[in-house]
Protein backbone atom coordinates (compact mmCIF):
# COMPACT_ATOMS: atom_id res chain seq x y z
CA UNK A 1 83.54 98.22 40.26
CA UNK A 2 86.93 96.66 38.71
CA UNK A 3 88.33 93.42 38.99
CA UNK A 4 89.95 93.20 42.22
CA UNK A 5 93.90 92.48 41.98
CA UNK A 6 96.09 90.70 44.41
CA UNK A 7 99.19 92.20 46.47
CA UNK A 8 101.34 90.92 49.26
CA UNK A 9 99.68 92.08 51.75
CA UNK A 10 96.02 92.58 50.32
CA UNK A 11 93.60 89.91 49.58
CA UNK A 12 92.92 89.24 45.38
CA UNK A 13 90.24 88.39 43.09
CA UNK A 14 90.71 87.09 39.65
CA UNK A 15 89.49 88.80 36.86
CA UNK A 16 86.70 87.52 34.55
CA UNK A 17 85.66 88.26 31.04
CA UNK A 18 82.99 90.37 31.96
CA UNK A 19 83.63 92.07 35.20
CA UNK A 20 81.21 93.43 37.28
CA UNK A 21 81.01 97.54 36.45
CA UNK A 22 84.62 98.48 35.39
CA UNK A 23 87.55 97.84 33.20
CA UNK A 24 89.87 94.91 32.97
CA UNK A 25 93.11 95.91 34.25
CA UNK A 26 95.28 96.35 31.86
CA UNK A 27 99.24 96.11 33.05
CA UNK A 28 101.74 97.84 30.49
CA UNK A 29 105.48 96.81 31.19
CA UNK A 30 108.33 95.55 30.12
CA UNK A 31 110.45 92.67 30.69
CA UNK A 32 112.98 93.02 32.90
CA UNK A 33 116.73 92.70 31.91
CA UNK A 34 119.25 94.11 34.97
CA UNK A 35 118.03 92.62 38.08
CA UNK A 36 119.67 89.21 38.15
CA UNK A 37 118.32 88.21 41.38
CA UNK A 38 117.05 85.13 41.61
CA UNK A 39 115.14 82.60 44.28
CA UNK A 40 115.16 78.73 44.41
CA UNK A 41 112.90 76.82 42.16
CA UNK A 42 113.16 79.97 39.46
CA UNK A 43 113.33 79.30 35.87
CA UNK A 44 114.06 82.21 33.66
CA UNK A 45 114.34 82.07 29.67
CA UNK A 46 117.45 80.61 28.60
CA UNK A 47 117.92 78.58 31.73
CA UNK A 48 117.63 75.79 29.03
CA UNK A 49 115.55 73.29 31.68
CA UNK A 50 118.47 73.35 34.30
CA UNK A 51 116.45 73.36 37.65
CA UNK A 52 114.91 70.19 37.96
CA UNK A 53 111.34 71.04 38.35
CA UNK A 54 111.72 72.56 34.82
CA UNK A 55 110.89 69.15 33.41
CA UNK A 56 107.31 69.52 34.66
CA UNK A 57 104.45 70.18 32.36
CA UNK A 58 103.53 73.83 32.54
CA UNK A 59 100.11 73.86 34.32
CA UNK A 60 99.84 77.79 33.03
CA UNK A 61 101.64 79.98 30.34
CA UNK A 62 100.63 83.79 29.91
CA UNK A 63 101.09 84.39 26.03
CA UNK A 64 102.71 87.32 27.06
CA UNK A 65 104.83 85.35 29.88
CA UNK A 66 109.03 86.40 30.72
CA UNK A 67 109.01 84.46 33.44
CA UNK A 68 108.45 81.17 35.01
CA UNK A 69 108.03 80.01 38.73
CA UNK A 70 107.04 76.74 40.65
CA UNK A 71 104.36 76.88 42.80
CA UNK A 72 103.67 74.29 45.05
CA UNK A 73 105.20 72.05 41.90
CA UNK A 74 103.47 73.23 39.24
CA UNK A 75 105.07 75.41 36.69
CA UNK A 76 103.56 79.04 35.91
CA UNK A 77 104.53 80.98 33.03
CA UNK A 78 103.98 84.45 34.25
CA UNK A 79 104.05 87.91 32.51
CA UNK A 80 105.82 90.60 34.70
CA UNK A 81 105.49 93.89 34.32
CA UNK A 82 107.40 97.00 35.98
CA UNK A 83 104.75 99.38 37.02
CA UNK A 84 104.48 102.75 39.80
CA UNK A 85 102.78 100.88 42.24
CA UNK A 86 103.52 100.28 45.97
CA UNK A 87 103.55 96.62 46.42
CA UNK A 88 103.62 93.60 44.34
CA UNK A 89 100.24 92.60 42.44
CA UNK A 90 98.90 90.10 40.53
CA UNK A 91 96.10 89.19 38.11
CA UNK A 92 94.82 86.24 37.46
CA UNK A 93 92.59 86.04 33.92
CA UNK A 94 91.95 83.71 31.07
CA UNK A 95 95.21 84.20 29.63
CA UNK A 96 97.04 83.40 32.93
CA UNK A 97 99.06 84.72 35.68
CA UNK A 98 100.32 88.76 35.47
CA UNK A 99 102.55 89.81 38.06
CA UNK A 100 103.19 93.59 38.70
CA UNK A 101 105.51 95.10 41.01
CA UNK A 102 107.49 98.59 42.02
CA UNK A 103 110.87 99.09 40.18
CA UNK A 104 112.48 99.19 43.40
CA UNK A 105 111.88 95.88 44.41
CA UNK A 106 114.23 92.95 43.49
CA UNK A 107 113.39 89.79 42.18
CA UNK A 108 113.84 87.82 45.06
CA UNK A 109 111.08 89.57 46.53
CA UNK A 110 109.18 89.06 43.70
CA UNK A 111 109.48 85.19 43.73
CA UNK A 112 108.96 85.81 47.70
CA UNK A 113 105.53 86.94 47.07
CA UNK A 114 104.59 84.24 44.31
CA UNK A 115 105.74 81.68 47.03
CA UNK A 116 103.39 83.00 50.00
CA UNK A 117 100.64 83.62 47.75
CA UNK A 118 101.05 80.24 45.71
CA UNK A 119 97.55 78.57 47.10
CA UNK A 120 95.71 81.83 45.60
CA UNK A 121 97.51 81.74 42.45
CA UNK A 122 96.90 77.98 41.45
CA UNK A 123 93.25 78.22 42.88
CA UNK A 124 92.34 81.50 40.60
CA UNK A 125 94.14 79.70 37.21
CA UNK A 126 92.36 76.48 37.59
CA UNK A 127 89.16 78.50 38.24
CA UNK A 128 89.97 80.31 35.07
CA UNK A 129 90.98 77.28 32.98
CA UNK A 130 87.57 75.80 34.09
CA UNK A 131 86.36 79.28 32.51
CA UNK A 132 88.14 78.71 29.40
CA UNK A 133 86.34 75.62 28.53
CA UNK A 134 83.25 76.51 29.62
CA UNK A 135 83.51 79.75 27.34
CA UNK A 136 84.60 77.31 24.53
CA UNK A 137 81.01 75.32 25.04
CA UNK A 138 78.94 78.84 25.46
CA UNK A 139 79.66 79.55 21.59
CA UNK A 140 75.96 79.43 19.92
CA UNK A 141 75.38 76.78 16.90
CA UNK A 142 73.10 79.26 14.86
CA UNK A 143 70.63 76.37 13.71
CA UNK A 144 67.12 75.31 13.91
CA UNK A 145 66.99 73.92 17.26
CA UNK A 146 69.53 75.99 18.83
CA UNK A 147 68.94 76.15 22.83
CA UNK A 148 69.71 79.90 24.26
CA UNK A 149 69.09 81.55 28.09
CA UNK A 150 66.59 84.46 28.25
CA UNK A 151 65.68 86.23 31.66
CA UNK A 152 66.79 82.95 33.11
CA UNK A 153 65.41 80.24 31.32
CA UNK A 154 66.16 78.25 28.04
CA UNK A 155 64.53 79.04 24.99
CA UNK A 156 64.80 76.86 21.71
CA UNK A 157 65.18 78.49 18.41
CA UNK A 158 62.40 77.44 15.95
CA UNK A 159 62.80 78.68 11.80
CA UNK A 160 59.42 79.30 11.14
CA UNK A 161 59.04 80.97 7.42
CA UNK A 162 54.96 81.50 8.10
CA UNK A 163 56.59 83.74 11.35
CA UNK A 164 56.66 87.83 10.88
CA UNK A 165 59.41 88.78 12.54
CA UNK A 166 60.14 86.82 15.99
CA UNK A 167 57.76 86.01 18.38
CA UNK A 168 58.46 83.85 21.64
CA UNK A 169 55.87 81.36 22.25
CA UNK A 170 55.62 79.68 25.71
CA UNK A 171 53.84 76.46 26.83
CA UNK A 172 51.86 76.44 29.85
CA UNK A 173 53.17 72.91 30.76
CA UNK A 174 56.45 71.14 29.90
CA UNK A 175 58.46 68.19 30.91
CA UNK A 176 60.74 69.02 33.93
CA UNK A 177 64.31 70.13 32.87
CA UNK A 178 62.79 70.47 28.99
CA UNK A 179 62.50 74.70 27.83
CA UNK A 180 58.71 75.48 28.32
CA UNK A 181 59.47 78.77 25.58
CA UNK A 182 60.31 78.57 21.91
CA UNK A 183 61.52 81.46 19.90
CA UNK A 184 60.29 81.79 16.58
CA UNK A 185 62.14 83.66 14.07
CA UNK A 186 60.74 84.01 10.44
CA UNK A 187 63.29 82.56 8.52
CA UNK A 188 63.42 79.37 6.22
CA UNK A 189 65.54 76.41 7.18
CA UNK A 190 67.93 77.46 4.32
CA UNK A 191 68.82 80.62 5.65
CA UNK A 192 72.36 81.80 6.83
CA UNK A 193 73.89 81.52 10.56
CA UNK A 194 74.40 85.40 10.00
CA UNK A 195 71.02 85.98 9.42
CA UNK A 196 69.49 83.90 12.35
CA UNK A 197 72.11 85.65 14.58
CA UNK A 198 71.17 89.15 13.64
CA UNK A 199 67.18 88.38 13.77
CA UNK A 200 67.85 87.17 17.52
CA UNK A 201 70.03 89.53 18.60
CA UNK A 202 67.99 92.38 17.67
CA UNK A 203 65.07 90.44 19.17
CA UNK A 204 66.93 90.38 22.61
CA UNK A 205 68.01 93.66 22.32
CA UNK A 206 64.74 95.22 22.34
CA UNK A 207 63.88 92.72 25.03
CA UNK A 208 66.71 94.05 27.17
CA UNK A 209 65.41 97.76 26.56
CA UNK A 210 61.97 97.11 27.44
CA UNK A 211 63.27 95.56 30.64
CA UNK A 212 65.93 97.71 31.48
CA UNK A 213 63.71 100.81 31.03
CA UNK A 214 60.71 99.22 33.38
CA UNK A 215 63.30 98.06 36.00
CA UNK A 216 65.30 102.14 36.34
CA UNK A 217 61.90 103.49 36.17
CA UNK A 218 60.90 101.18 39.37
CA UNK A 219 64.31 101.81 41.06
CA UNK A 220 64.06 105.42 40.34
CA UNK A 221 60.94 105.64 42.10
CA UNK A 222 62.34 104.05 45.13
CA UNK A 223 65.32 105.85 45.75
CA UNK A 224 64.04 109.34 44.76
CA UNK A 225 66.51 110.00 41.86
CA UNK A 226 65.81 111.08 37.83
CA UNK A 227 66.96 108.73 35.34
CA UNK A 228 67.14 110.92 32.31
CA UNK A 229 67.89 108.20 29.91
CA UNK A 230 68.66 104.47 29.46
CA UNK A 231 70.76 103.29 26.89
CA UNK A 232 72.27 99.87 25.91
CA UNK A 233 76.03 98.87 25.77
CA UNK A 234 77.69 96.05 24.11
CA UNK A 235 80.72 96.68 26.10
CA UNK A 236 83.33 93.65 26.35
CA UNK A 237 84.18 94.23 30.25
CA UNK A 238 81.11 96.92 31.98
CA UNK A 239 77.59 95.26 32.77
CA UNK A 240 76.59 98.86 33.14
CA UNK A 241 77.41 102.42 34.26
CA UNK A 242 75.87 105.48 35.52
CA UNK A 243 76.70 109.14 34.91
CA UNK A 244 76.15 112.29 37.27
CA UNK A 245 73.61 113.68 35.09
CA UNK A 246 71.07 110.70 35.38
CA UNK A 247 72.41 108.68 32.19
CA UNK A 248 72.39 105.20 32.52
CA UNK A 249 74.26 102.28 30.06
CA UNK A 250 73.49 98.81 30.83
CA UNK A 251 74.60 95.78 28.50
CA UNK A 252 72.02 94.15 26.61
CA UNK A 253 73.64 90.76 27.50
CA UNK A 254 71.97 91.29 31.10
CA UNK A 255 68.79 89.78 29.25
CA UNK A 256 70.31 86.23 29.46
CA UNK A 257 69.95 86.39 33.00
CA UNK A 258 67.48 85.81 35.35
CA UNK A 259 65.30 88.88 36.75
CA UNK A 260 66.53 89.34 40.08
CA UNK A 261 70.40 89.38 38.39
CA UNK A 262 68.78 91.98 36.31
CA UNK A 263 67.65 94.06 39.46
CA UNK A 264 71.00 93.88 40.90
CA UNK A 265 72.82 95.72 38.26
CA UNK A 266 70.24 98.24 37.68
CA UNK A 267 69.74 98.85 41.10
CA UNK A 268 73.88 99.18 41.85
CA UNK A 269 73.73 101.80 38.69
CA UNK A 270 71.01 103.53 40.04
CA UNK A 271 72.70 103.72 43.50
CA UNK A 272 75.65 105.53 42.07
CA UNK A 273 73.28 108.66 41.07
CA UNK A 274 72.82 108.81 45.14
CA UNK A 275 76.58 108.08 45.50
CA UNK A 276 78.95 107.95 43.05
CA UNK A 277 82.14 105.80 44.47
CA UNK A 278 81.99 102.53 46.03
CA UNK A 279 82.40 103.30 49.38
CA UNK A 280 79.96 102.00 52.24
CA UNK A 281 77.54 104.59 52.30
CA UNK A 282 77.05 103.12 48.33
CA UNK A 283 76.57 99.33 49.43
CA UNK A 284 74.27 100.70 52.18
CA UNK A 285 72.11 102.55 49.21
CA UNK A 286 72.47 98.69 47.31
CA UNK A 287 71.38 96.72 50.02
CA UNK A 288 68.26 99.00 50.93
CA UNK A 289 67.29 98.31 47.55
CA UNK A 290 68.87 94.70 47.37
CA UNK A 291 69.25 93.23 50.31
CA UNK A 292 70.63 90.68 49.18
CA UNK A 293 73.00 91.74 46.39
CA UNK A 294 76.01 89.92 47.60
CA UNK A 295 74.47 86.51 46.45
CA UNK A 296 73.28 88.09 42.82
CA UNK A 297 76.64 89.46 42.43
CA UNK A 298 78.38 86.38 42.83
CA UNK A 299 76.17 84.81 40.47
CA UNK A 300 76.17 87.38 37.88
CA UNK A 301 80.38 86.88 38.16
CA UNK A 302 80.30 83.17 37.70
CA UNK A 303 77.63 82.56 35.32
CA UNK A 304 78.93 82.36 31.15
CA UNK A 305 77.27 83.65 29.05
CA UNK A 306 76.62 82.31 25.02
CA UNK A 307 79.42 83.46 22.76
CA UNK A 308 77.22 85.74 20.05
């Protein structure tokens, strides 16, 4: 599945760091330079602040931006992009607002769009500014006493030198709110952030494989199909993917999550070895194993995870 895009006359979905089974779009263009069209409230480079509403803080600026607009009074900073397409798109991502639209059309009809689809727009980039920070608070401390998510639930990070290896120990009773597991790794306080990040990584990583092979081999069963084998990804914008000839990927990553998030993505990979598009007859194969696969999805899209 890829990150849905907006159009003028097509509902849109931002895009997220990780999205859910396919690529981040990617829009190659360049700026444009002959159409000198131009709609109220517009402020193009070199207008040197002359519309009034230029004076505004800039609530959004792509790094990659050409263009600016006001939406609703708030100044965007947009990157546009030529591109063979039939209408005019946009993305919305951590980086900001892209705008994509035919050659053909002018850039009246450009601003047009941007106008009627301005509630989206500012919506999706505070959503993904909210992102931002939240991303910025996910990056892991690698320290004694470092608090991470596994299957769900927070672990702490114990340096235990009399530990071989790491084990995760878990209490049978805990305060509420307060992580009932603690992962020991057998290293001494003195040792590296490097080294305590490779120890648990690896850790989790044969974790996720464990689980990942357990879950196909359940879902197999259920739907009738051969998994022939299950790999792990570390893949920057796939949870997983599944190939004709039984070969699943899934990303290790998955492991922060809770079970039933788990399920979901194995269970949409394993669907696609029944069918392999996204049509209806797919969701139909999802839902008979997940009936309820539109709540996991949307929680697998807004969770963040830590920043290894």
């Amino acid at each position: 599945m890829k990150p849905a895009k907006g159009s003028i006359d097509a509902a849109a979905l931002a895009c997220v760091q990780l999205s859910l089974f396919g690529e981040a779009p990617i829009l190659a263009g360049t700026m444009e330079s002959q159409d000198t069209a131009r709609a109220p409230h517009q402020t193009l480079p070199g207008d040197g602040g002359r519309a009034a509403a230029a004076t505004q803080d800039v609530l959004s600026r792509h790094p990659k931006a050409q263009r600016e607009t006001v939406l609703q009074g708030h100044r965007v900073a947009y990157e546009f992009a030529r591109a063979r397409r039939r209408s005019i798109g946009f993305v919305v991502g951590l980086e900001g607002l892209t705008v994509s639209a035919p050659r053909w059309v002018p850039l009246s009809e450009v601003e047009t769009a941007l106008q009627e689809k301005a509630g989206w727009i500012l919506r999706k980039l505070q959503e993904q500014q909210d992102r931002a920070r939240r991303l910025a608070q996910a990056r892991v401390e690698w320290k004694d006493g470092t608090t991470l998510p596994f299957l769900g639930e927070s672990i702490i990070l114990v340096l235990d030198s009399r530990q071989t290896g790491v084990a995760l120990h878990t209490a049978a009773q805990a305060l509420p709110g307060v992580p009932r597991a603690t992962l020991h790794v057998g290293l001494p306080h003195t040792a590296a952030p490097e080294q305590l990040c490779e120890a648990v990584q690896s850790w989790m990583q044969r974790q996720a494989r464990r689980i990942f092979e357990e879950r196909c081999e359940w879902f197999a069963q259920q739907l009738g199909v051969q998994v022939r084998r299950v790999s792990l990804s570390s893949a920057q914008t796939r949870w997983g993917s599944a190939s004709a000839d039984g070969v699943i990927r899934l990303n290790w990553r998955l492991v922060h999550f809770a079970l039933p998030i788990i399920d979901y993505v194995v269970a949409h990979e394993l669907a696609h070895l029944r069918v392999m598009d996204h049509s209806p007859r797919f969701w139909e194969v999802v839902e008979s194993l997940v009936p309820d696969y539109k709540e996991r999805r949307e929680a697998l899209n807004d969770d963040v995870l830590p920043r290894f």
